[in-house]
Protein backbone atom coordinates (compact mmCIF):
# COMPACT_ATOMS: atom_id res chain seq x y z
CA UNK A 1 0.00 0.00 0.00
CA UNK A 2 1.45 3.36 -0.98
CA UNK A 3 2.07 6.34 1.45
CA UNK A 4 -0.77 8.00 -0.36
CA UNK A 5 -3.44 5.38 -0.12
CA UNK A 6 -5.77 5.18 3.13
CA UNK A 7 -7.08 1.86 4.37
CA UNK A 8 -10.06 0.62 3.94
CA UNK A 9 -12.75 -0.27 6.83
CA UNK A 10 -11.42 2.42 9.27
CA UNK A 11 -14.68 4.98 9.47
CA UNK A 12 -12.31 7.55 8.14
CA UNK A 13 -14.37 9.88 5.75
CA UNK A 14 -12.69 11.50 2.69
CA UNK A 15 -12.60 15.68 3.39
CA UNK A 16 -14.59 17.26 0.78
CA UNK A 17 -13.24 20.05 -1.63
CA UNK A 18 -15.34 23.53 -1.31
CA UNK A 19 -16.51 22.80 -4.74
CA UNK A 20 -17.98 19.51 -4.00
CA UNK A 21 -19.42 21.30 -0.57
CA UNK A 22 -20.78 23.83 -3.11
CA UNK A 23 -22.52 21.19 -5.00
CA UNK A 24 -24.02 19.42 -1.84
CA UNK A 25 -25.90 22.81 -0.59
CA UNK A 26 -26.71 23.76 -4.14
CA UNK A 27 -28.65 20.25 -4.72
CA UNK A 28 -30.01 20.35 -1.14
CA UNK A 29 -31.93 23.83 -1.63
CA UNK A 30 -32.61 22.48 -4.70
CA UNK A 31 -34.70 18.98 -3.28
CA UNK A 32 -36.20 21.66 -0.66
CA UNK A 33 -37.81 24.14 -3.38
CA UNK A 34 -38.80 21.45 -5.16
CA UNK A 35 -40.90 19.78 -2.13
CA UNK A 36 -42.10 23.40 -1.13
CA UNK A 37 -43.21 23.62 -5.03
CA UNK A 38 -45.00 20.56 -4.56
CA UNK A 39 -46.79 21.60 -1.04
CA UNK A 40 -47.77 24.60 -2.64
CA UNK A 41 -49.53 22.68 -5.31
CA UNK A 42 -51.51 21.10 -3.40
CA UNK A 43 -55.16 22.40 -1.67
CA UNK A 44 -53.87 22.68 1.71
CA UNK A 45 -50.72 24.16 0.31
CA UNK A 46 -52.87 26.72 -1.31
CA UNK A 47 -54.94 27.59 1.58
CA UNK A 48 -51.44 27.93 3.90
CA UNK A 49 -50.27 30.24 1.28
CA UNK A 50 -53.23 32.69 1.22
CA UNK A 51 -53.25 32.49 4.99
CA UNK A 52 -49.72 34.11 4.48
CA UNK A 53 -50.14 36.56 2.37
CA UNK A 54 -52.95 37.69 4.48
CA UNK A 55 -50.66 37.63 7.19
CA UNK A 56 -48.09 39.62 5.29
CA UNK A 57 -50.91 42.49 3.74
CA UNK A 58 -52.24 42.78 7.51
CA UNK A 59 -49.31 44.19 9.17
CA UNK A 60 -48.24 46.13 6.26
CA UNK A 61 -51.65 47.88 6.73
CA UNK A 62 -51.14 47.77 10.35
CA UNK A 63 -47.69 49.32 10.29
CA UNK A 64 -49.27 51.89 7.62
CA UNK A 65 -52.18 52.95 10.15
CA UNK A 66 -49.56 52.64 13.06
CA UNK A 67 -47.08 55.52 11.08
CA UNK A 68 -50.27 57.74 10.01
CA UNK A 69 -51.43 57.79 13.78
CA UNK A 70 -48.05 58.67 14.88
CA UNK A 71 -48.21 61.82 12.92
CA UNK A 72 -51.30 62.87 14.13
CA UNK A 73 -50.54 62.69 17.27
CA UNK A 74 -47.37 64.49 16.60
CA UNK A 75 -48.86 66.93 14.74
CA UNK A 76 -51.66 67.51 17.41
CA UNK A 77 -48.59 67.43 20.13
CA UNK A 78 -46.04 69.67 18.70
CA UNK A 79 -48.49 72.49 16.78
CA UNK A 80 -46.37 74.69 14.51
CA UNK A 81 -44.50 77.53 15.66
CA UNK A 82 -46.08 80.68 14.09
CA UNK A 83 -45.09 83.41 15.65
CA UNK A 84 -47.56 85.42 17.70
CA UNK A 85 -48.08 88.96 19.14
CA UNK A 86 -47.16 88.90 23.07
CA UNK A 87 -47.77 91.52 25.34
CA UNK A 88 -45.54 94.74 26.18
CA UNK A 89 -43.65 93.68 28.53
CA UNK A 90 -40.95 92.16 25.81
CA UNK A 91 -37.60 93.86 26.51
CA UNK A 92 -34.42 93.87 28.37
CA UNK A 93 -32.49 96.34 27.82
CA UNK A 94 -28.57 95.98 28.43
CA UNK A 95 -25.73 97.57 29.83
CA UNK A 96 -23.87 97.02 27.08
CA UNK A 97 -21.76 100.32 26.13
CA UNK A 98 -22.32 100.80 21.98
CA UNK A 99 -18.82 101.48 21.68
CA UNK A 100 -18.20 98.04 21.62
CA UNK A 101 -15.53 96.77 19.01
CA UNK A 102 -15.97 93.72 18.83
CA UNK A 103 -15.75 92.05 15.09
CA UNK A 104 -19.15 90.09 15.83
CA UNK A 105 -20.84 93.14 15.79
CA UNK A 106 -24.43 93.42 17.22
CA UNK A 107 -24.68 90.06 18.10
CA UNK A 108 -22.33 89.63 20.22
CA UNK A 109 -22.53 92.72 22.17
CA UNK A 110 -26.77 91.98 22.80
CA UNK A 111 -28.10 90.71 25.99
CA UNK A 112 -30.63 87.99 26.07
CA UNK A 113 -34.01 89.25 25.53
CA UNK A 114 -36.79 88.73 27.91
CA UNK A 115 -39.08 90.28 29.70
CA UNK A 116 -39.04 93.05 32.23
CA UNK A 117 -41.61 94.27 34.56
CA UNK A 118 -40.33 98.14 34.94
CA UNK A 119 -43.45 100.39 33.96
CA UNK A 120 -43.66 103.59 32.44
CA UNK A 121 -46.25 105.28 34.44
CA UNK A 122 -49.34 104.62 36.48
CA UNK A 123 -51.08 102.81 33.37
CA UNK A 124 -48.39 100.10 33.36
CA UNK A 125 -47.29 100.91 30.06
CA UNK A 126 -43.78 99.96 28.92
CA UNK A 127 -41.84 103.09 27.49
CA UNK A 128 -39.92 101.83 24.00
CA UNK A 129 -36.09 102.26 25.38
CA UNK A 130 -34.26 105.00 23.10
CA UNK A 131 -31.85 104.61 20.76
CA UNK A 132 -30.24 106.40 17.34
CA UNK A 133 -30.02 104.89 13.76
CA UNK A 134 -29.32 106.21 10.57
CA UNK A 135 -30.85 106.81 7.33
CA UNK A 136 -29.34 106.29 3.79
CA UNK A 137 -28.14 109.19 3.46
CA UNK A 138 -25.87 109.14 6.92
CA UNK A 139 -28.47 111.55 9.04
CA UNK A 140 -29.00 110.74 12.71
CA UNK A 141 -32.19 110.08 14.55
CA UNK A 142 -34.05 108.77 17.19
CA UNK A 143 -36.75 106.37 18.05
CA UNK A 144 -38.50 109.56 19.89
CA UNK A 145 -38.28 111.65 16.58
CA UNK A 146 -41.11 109.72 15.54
CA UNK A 147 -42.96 110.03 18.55
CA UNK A 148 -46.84 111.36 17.90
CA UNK A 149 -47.56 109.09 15.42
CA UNK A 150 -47.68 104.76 15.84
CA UNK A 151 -44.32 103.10 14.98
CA UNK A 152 -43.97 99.44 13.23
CA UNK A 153 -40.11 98.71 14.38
CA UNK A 154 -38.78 96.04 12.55
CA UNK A 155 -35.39 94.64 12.95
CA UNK A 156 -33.63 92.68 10.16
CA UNK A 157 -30.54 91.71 7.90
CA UNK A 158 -29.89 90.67 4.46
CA UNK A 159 -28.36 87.65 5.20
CA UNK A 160 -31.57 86.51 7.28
CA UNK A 161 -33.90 84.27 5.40
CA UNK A 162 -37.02 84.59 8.00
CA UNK A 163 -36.25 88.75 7.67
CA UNK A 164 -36.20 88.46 3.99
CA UNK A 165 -39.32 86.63 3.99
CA UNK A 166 -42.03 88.54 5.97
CA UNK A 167 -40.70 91.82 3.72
CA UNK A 168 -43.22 91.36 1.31
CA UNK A 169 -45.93 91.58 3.92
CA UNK A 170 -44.37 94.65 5.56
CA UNK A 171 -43.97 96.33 2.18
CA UNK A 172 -47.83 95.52 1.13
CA UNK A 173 -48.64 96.75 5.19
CA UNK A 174 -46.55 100.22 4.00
CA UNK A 175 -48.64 100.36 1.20
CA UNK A 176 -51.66 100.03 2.94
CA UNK A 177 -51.30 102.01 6.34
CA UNK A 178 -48.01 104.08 5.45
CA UNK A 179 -50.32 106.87 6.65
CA UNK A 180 -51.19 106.01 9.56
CA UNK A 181 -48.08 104.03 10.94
CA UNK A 182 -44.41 104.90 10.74
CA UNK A 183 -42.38 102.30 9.56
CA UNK A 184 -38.88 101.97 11.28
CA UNK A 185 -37.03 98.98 9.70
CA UNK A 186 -33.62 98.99 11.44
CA UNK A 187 -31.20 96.87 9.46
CA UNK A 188 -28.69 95.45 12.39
CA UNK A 189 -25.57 96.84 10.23
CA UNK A 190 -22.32 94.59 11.82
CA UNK A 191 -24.47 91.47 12.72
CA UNK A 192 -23.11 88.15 11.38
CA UNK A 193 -21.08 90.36 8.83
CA UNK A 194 -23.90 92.54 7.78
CA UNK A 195 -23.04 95.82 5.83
CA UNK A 196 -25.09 98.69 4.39
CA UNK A 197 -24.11 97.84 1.10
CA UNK A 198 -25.85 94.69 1.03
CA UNK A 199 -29.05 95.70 2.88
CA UNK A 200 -29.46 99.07 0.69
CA UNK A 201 -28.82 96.94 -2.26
CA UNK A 202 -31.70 93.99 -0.74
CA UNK A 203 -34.31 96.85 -0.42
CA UNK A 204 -32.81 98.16 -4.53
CA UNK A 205 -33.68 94.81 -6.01
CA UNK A 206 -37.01 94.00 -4.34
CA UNK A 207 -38.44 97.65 -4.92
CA UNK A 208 -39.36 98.17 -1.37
CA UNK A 209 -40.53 101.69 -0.53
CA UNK A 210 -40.79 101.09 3.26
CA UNK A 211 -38.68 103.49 5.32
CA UNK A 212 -34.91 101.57 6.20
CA UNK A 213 -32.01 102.84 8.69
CA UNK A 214 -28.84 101.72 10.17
CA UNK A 215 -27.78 100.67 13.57
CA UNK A 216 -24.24 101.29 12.48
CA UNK A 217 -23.50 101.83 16.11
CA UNK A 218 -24.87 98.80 18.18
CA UNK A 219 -27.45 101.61 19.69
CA UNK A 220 -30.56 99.49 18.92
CA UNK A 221 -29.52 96.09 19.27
CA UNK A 222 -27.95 97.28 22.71
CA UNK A 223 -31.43 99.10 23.64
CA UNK A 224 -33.62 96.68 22.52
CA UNK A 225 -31.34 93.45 23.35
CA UNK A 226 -31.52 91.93 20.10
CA UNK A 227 -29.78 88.54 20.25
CA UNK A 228 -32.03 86.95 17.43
CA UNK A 229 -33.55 88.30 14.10
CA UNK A 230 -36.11 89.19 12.64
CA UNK A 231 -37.96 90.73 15.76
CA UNK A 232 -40.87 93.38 15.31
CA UNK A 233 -42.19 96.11 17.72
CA UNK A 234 -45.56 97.86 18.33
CA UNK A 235 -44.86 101.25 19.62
CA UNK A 236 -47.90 103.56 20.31
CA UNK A 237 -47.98 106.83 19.21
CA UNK A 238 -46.99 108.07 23.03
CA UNK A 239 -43.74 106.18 22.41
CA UNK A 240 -45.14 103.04 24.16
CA UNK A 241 -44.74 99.43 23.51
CA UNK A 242 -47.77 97.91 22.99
CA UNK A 243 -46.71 94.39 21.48
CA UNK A 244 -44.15 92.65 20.23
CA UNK A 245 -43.16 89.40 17.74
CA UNK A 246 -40.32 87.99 17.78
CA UNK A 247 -39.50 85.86 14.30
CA UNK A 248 -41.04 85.88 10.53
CA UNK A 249 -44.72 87.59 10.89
CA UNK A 250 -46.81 86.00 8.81
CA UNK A 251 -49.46 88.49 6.93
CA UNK A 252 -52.38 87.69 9.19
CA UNK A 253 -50.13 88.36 12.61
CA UNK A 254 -49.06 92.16 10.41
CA UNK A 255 -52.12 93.03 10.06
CA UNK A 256 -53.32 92.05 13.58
CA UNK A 257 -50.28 94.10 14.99
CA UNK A 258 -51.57 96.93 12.57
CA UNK A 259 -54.95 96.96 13.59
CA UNK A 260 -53.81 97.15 17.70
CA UNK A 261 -51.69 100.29 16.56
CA UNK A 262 -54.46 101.65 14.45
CA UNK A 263 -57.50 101.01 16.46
CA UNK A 264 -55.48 102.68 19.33
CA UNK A 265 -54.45 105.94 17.84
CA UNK A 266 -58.33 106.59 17.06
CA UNK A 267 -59.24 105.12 20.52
């Protein structure tokens, strides 16, 4: 007997080569689709197989009602965030000094807005703090220079895509009760980069007519605490705050703001 030759009668079994290991599994899953083929043939076959696809189309549909109710509930839960009108009382102003250097600009030299229960007078009203802006053509004024008549303040940048988006609204609100409201849009020059240039040439290519001015000097964002863009102020024609909103106004939420400034100066 050579070397190479086993004996016989041991219980040793030859090791198989992958490919003949390949061919076993291959011919096994093939005897088992075949017997599955003929099950399925059969009536009872039949009947187990339309049990399962029942099975299978009822939790699809179930999974399907299960994702729909989890959005209504969702939806119900977490309402969307439109931003409202909220009462006076929506300022802090800040200590900030408006000489501040700092390459952030307004942003950084802001404190957090909130709310603040310091009153004007007797009547509880809350007196618009005072600041200076500028217009286009580099004059100085003041929030009180527009005092006697009811201010829309609006604060905004180029750069913002919520301040961009309500300007439509404020420029068909100009159109509308430019007469009977002053519009102060204050563009927060130095915030996130912000320059005159680009807000002057915004307002250009859109056509708006509403009145626009400068915080070149941190004064309003310091006053008014402005952390966060676009925000929107109420002022009475006494130089009161009657309301605030703080984000995009939608054109129903203008014109409710409107009508509060409107229905008061004829009050």
């Amino acid at each position: 007997m050579s070397e190479n030759e086993k004996p016989q009668g041991t219980g040793e079994t030859t090791p198989q080569s992958p490919e003949e290991r390949g061919q076993q599994i291959g011919a096994t899953l093939a005897a088992v689709e075949e017997a599955e083929a003929r099950r399925a043939a059969t009536p009872a076959g039949e009947q187990a197989d339309r049990k399962t696809h029942r099975g299978v189309i009822i939790a699809v549909v179930a999974f399907a009602v299960l994702l729909i109710g989890a959005g209504v509930a969702y939806n119900a839960l977490v309402p969307g965030a439109e931003p409202s009108l909220s009462g006076g009382n929506v300022v802090t102003t800040t200590e900030v000094p408006t000489d501040d250097t700092d390459p952030n600009g307004n942003g950084a030299n802001a404190a957090e807005v909130g709310t603040t229960e310091a009153d004007a007078d007797d009547t509880n009203a809350t007196a618009a703090p005072e600041f200076t802006m500028s217009d286009a053509e580099g004059q100085t004024l003041t929030l009180a220079d527009f005092r006697g008549k009811p201010v829309l303040l609006n604060f905004w940048a180029s750069w913002c895509g919520p301040c961009t988006s309500e300007m439509p609204a404020i420029q068909d609100a100009f159109q509308k009760y430019g007469d009977q409201v002053q519009f102060v849009a204050v563009n927060m020059t130095g915030m996130g980069g912000e320059t005159e240039e680009a807000a002057s040439a915004l307002i250009q290519q859109n056509g708006y007519t509403f009145p626009v001015y400068y915080d070149v000097d941190n004064s309003a964002a310091v006053a008014f605490g402005v952390t966060s863009i676009p925000q929107t102020y109420l002022i009475d024609a006494d130089g009161n705050i009657v309301a605030g909103v703080r984000g995009a106004m939608s054109e129903s939420v203008l014109e409710e703001g409107i009508q509060m400034l409107t229905d008061g100066a004829t009050s």
